[in-house]
N, C-alpha and C. Protein backbone atom coordinates (compact mmCIF):
# COMPACT_ATOMS: atom_id res chain seq x y z
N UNK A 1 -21.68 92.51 -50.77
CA UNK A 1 -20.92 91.34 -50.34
C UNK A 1 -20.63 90.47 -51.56
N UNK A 2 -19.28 90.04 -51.84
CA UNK A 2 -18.95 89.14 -52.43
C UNK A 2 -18.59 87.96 -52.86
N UNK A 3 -19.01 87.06 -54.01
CA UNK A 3 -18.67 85.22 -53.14
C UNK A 3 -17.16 85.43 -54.02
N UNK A 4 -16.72 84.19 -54.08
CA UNK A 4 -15.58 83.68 -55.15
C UNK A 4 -16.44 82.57 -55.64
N UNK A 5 -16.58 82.14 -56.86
CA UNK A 5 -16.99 81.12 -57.62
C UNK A 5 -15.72 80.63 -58.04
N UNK A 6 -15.48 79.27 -57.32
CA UNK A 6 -14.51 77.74 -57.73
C UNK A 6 -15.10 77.45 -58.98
N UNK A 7 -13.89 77.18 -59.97
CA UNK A 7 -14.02 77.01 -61.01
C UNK A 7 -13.00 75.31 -60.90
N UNK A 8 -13.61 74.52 -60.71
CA UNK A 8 -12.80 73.08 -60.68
C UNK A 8 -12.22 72.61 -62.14
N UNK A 9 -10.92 71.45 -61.99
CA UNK A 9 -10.40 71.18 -62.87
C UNK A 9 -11.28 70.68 -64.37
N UNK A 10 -11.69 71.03 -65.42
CA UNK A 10 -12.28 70.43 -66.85
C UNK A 10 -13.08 71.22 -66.44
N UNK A 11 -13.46 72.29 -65.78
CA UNK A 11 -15.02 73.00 -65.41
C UNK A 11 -15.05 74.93 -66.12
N UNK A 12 -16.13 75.01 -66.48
CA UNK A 12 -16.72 76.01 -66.64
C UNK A 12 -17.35 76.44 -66.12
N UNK A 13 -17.60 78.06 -65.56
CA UNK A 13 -18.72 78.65 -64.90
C UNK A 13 -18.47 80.37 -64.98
N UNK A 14 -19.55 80.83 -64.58
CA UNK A 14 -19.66 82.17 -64.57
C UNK A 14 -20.09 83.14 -63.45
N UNK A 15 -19.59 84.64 -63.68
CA UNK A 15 -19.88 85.15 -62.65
C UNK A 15 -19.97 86.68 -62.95
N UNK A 16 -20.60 87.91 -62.40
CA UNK A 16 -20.93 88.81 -62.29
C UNK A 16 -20.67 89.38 -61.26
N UNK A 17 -19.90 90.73 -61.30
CA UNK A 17 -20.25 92.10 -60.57
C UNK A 17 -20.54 91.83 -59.45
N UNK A 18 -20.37 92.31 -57.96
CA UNK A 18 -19.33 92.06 -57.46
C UNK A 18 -18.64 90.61 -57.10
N UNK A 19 -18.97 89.48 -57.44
CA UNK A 19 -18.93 88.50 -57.69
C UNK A 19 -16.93 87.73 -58.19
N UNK A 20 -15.89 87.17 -57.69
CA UNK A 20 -15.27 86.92 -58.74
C UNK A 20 -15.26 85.76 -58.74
N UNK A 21 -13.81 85.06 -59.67
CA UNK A 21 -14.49 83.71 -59.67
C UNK A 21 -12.87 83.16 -59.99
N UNK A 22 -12.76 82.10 -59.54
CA UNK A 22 -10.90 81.67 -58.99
C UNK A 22 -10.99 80.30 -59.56
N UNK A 23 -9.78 79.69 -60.29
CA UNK A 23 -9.47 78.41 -60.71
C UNK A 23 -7.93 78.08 -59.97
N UNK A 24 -7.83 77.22 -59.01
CA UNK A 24 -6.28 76.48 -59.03
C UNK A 24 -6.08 74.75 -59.50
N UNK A 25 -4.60 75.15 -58.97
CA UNK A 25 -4.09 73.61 -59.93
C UNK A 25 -3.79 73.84 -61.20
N UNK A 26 -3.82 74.97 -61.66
CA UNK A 26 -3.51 75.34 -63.14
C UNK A 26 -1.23 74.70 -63.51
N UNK A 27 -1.36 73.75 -63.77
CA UNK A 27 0.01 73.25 -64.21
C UNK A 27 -0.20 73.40 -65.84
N UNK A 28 -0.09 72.20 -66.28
CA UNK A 28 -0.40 72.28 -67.97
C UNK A 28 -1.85 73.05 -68.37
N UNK A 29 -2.60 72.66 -67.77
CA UNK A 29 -3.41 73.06 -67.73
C UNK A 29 -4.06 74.91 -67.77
N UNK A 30 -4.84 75.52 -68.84
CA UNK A 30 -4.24 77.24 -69.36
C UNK A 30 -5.97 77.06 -68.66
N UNK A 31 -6.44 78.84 -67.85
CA UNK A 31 -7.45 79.14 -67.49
C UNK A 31 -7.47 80.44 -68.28
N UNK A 32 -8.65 80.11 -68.45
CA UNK A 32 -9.34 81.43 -69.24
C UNK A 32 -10.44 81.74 -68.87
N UNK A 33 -10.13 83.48 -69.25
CA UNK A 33 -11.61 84.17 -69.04
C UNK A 33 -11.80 84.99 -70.07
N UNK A 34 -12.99 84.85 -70.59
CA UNK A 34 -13.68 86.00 -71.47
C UNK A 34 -14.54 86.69 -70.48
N UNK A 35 -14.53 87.95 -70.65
CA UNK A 35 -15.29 89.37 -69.97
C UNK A 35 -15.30 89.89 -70.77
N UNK A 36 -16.86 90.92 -70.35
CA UNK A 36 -17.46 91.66 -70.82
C UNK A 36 -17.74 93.10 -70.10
N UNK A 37 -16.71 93.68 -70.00
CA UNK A 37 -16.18 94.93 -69.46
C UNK A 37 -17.24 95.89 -69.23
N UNK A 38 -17.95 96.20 -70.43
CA UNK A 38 -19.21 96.86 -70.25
C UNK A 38 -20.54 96.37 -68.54
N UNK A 39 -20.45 95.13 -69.01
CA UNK A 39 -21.40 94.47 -68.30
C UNK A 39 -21.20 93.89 -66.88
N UNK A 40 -19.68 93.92 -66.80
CA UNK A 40 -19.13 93.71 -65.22
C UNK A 40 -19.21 91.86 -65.35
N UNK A 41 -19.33 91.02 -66.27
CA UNK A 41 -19.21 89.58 -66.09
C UNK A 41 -18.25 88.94 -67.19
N UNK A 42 -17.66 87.91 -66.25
CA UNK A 42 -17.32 86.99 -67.27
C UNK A 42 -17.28 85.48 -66.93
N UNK A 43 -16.86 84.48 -67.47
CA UNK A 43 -16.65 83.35 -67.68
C UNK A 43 -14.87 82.81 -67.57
N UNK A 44 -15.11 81.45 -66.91
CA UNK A 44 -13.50 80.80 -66.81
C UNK A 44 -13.88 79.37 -67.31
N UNK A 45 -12.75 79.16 -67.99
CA UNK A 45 -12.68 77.49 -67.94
C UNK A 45 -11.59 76.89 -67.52
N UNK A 46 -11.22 75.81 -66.74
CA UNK A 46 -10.27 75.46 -66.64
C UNK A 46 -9.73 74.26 -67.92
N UNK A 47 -9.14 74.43 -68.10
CA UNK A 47 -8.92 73.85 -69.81
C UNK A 47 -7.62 72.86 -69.51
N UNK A 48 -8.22 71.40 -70.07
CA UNK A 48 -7.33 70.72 -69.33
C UNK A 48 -6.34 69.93 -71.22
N UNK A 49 -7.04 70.42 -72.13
CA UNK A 49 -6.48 69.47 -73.45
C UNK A 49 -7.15 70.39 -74.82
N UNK A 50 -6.05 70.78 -75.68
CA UNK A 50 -6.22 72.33 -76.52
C UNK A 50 -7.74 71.09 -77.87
N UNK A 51 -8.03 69.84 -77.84
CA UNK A 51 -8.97 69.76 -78.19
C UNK A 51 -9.95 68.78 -77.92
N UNK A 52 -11.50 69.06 -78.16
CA UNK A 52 -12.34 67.66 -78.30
C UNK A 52 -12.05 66.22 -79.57
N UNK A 53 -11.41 66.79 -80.26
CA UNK A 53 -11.12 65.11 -80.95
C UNK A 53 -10.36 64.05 -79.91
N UNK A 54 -9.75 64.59 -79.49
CA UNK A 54 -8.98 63.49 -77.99
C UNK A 54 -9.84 63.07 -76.72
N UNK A 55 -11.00 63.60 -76.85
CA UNK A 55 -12.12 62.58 -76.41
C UNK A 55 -12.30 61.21 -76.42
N UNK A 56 -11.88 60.54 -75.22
CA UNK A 56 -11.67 58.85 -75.56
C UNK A 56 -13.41 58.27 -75.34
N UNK A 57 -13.73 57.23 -75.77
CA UNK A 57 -15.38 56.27 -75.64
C UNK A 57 -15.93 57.67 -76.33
N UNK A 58 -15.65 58.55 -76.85
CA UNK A 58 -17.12 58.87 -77.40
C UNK A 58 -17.95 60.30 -76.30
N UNK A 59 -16.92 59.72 -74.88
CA UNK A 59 -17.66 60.93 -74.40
C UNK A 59 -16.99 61.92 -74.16
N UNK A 60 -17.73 63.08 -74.64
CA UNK A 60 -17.45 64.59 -74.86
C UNK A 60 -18.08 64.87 -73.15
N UNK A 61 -16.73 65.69 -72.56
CA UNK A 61 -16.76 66.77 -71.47
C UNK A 61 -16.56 68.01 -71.94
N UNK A 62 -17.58 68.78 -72.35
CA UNK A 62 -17.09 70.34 -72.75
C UNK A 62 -16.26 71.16 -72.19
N UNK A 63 -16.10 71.38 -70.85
CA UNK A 63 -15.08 72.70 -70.99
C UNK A 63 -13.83 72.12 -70.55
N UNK A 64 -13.25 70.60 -70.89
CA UNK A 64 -11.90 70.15 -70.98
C UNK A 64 -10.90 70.72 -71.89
N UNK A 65 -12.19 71.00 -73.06
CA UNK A 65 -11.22 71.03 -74.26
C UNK A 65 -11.63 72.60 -74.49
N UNK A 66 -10.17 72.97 -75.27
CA UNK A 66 -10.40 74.71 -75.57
C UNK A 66 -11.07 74.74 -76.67
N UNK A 67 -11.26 74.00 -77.84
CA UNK A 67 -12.38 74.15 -78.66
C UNK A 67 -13.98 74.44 -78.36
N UNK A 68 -14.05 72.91 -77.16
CA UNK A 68 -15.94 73.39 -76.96
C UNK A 68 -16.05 74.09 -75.50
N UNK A 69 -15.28 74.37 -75.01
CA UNK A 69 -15.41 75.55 -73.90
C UNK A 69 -15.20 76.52 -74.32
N UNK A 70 -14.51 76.99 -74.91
CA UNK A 70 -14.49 78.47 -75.99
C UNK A 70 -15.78 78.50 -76.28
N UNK A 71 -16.18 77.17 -77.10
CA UNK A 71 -17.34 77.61 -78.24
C UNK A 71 -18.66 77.84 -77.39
N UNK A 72 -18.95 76.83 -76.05
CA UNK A 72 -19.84 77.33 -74.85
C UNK A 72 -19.89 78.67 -73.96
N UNK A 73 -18.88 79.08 -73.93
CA UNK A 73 -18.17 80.63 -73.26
C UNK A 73 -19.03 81.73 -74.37
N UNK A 74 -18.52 81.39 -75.30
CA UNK A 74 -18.80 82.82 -76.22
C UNK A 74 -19.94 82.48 -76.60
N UNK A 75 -21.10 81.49 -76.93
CA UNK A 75 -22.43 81.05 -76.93
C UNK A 75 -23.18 82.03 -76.21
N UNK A 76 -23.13 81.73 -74.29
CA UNK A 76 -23.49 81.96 -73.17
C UNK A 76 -23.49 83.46 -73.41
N UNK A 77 -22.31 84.13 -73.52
CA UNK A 77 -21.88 85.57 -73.63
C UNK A 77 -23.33 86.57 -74.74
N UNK A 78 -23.55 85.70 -76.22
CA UNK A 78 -24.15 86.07 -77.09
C UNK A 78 -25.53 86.01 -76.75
N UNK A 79 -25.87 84.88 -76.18
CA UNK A 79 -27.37 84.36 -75.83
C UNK A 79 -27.79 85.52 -74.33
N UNK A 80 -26.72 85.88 -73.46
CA UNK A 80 -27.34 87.21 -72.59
C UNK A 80 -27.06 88.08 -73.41
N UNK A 81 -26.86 89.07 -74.45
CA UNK A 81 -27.18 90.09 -75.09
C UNK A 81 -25.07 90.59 -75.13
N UNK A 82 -24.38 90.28 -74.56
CA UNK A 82 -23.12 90.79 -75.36
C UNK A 82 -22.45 90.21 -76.46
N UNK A 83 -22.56 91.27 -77.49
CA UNK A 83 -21.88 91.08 -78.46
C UNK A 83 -20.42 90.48 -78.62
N UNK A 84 -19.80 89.75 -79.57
CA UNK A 84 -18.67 89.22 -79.77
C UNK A 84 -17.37 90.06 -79.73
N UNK A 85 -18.08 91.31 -80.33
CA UNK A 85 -17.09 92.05 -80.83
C UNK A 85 -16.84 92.72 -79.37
N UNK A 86 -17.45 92.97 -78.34
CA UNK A 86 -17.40 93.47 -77.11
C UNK A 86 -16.52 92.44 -75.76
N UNK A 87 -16.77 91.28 -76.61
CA UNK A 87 -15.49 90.02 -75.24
C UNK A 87 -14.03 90.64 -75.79
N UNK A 88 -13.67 90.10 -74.29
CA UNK A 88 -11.89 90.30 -74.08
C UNK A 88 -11.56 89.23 -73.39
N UNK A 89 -10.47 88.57 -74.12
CA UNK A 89 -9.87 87.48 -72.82
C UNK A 89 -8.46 87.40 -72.23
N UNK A 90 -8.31 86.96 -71.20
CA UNK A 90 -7.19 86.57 -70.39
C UNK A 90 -6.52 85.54 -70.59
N UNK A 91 -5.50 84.87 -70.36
CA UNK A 91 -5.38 83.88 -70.03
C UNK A 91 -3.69 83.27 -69.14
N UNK A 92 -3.93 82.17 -68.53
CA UNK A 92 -2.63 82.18 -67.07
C UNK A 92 -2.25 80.45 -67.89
N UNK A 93 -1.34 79.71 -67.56
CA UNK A 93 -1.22 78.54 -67.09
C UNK A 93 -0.18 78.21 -68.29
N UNK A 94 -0.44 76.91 -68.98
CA UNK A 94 0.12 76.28 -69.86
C UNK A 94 1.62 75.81 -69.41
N UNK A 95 1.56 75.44 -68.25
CA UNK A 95 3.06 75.55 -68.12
C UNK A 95 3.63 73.85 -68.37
N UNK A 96 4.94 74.09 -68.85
CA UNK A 96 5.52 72.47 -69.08
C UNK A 96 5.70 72.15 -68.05
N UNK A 97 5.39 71.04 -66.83
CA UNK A 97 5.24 70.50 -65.34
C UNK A 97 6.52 69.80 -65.30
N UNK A 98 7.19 69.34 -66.61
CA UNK A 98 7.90 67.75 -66.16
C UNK A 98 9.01 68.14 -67.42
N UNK A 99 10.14 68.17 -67.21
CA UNK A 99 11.16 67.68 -68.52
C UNK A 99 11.19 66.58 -68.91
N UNK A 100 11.12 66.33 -70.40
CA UNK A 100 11.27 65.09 -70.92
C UNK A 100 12.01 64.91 -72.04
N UNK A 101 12.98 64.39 -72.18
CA UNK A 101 14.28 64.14 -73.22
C UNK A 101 13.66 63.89 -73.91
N UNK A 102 12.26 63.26 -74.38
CA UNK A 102 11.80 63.18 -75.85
C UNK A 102 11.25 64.59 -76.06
N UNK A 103 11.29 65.12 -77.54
CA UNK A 103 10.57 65.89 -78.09
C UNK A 103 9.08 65.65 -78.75
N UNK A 104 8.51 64.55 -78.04
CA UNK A 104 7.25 64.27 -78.54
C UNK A 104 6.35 65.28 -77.90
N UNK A 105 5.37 65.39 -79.45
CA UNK A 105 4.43 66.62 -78.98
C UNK A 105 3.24 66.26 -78.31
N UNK A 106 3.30 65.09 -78.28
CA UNK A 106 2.26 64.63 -76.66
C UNK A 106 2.66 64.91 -75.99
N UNK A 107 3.78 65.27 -75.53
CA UNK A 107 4.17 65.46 -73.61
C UNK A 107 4.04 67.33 -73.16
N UNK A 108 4.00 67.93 -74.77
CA UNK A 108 4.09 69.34 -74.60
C UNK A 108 2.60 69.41 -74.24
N UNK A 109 1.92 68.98 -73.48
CA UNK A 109 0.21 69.94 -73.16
C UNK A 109 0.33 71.19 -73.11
N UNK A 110 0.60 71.62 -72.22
CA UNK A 110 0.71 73.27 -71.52
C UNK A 110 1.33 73.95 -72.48
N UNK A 111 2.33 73.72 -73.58
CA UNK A 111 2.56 74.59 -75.00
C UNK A 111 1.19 74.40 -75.65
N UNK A 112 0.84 73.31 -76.31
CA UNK A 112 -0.04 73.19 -77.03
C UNK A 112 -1.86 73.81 -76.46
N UNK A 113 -1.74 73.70 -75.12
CA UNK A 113 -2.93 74.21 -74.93
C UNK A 113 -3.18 75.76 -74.90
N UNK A 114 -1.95 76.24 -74.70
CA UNK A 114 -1.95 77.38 -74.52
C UNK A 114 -1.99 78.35 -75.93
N UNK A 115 -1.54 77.58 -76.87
CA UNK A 115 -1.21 77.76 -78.51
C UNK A 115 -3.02 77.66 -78.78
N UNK A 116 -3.58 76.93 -78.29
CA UNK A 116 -5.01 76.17 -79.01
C UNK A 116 -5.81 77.60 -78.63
N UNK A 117 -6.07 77.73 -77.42
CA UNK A 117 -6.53 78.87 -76.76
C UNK A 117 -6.24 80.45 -77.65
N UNK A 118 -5.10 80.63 -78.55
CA UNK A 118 -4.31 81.52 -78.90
C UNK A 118 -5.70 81.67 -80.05
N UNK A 119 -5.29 80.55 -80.70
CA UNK A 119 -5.85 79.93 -81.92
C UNK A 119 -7.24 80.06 -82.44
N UNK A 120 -7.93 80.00 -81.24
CA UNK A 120 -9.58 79.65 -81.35
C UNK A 120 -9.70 81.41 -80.79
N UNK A 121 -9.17 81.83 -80.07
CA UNK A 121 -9.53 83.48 -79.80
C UNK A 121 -9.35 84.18 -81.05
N UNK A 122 -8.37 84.21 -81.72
CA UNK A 122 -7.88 84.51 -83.00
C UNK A 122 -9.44 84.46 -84.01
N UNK A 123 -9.77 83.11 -83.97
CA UNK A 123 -10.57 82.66 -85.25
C UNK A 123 -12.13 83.61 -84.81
N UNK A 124 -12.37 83.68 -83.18
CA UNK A 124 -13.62 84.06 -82.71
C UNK A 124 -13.84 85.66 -82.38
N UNK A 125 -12.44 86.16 -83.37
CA UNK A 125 -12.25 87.41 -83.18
C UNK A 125 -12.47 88.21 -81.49
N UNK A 126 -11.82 87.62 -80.84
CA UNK A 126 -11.93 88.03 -79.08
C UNK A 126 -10.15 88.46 -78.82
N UNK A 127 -10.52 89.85 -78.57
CA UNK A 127 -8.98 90.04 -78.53
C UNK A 127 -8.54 89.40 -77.02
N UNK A 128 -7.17 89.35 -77.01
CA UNK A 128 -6.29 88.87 -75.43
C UNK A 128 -5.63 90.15 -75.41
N UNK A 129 -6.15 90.68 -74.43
CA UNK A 129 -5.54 91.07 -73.43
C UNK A 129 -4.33 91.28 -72.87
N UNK A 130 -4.03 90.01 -72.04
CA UNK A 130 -3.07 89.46 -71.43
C UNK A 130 -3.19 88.43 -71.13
N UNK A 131 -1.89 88.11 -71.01
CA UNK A 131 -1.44 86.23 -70.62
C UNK A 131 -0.09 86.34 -69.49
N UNK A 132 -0.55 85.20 -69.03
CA UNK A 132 0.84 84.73 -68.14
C UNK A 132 0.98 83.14 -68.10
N UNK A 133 1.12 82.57 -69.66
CA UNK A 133 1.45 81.32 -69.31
C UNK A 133 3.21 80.74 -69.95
N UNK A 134 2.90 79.29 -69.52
CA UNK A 134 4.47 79.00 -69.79
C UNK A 134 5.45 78.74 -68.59
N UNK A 135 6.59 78.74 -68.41
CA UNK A 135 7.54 78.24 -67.48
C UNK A 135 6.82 76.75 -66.76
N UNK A 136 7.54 76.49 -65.36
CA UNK A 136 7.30 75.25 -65.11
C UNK A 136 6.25 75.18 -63.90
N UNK A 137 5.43 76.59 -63.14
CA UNK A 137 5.58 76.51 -61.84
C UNK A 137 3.72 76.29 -61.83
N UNK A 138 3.36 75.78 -61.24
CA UNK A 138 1.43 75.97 -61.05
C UNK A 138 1.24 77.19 -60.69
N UNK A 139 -0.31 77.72 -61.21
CA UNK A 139 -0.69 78.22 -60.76
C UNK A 139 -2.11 78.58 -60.17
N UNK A 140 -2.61 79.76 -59.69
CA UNK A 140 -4.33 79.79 -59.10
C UNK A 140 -4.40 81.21 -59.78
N UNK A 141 -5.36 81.45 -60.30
CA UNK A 141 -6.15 82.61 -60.84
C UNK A 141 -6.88 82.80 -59.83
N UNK A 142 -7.48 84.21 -59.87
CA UNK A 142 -8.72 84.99 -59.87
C UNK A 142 -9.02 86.19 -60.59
N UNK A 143 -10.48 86.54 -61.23
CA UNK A 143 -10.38 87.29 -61.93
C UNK A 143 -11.93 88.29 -61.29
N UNK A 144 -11.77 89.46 -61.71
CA UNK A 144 -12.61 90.53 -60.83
C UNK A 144 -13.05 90.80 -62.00
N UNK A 145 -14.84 90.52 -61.90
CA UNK A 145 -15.19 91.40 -63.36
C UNK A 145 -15.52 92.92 -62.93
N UNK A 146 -15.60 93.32 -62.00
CA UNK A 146 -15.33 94.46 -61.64
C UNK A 146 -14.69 95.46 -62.21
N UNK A 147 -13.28 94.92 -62.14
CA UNK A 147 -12.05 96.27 -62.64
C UNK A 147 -11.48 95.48 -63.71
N UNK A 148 -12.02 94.17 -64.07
CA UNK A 148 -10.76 93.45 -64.94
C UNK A 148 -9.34 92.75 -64.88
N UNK A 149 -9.25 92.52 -63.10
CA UNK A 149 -7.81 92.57 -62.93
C UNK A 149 -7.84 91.12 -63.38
N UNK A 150 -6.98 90.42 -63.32
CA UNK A 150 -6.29 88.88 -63.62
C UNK A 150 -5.59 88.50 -62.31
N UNK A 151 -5.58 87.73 -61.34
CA UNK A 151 -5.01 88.27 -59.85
C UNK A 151 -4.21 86.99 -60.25
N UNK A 152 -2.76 86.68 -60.13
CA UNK A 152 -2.22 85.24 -60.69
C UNK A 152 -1.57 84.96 -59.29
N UNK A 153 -1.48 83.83 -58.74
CA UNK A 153 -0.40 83.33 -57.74
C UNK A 153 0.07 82.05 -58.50
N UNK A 154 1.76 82.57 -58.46
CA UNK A 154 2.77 81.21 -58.70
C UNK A 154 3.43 80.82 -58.29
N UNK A 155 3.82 79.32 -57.48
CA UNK A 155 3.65 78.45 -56.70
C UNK A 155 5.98 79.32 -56.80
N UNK A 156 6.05 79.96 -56.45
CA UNK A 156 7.51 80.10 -55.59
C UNK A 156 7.97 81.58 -56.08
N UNK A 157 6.50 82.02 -56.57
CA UNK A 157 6.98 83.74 -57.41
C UNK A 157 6.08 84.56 -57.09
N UNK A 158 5.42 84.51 -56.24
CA UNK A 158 4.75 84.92 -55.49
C UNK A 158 2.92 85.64 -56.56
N UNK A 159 2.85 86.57 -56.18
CA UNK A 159 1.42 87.44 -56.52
C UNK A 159 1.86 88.19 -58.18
N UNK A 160 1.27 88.26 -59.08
CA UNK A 160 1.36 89.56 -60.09
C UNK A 160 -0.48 89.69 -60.45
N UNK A 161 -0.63 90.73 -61.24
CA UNK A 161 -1.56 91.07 -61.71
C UNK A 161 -1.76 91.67 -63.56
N UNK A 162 -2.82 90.90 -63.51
CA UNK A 162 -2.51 91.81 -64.82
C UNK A 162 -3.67 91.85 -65.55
């Protein structure tokens, strides 16, 4: 028997075999998962801002930002016994929600978060997989550490997988 583990907005969590584990509300906002294919588990964050320096008062929420939810994800992964070189990640969302006649790169989140995410996988040597982010529409993940699928629903395009 299987649960779904809710993965809420700025939140991190994990899950295992037969186990999966689902994030919605994904607009600007990019979800990711690192898995560990061997081991049947992985990890999501819902990632709401590509860093922790934009932390306002001082207080740090870790898995808001794709810097220290990355850096907690692949921690977690190392500290149960899988190697770095053994994660793979996914990732869905980043989408621009709103047109805005300015070209200010504050209003681009969902480019930029999705770029940050690119960025920090790159540096932590974790290959991607696949992605489905970008355009304008929300979306809800689920991901099966099971078989690996990526299960995406978008809000007027119905089901893909990947």
């Amino acid at each position: 028997m299987s649960n779904v583990i809710q993965v809420g907005m700025a939140d991190l969590k994990y899950a295992n075999s037969p186990n999966k584990i689902r994030t919605s509300g994904l607009g600007s906002c990019v979800g990711l998962i690192i898995y560990d294919e061997r081991e049947k588990k992985c990890g999501m964050a819902h990632i709401m801002l590509p860093e922790s320096s934009l932390a306002r008062n001082g207080v740090l929420h870790r898995p808001k930002y794709a810097d220290t939810a990355i850096e907690d994800l692949v921690k977690r992964f190392v500290d149960e016994g899988s190697p770095v070189y053994r994660l793979k990640a996914k990732i869905a969302g980043g989408a621009q929600m709103f047109n805005f006649s300015s070209t200010n790169e504050v209003m681009r989140i969902g480019p930029r978060n999705a770029e940050a995410v690119k960025v920090l996988l790159e540096e932590y040597k974790i290959k991607l997989i696949s992605e489905d982010v970008g355009g304008n529409s929300g979306r809800t993940i689920e991901f099966n550490p099971d078989n690996s699928i990526l299960q995406i629903k978008t809000i007027n395009k119905g089901i893909k997988e990947i």
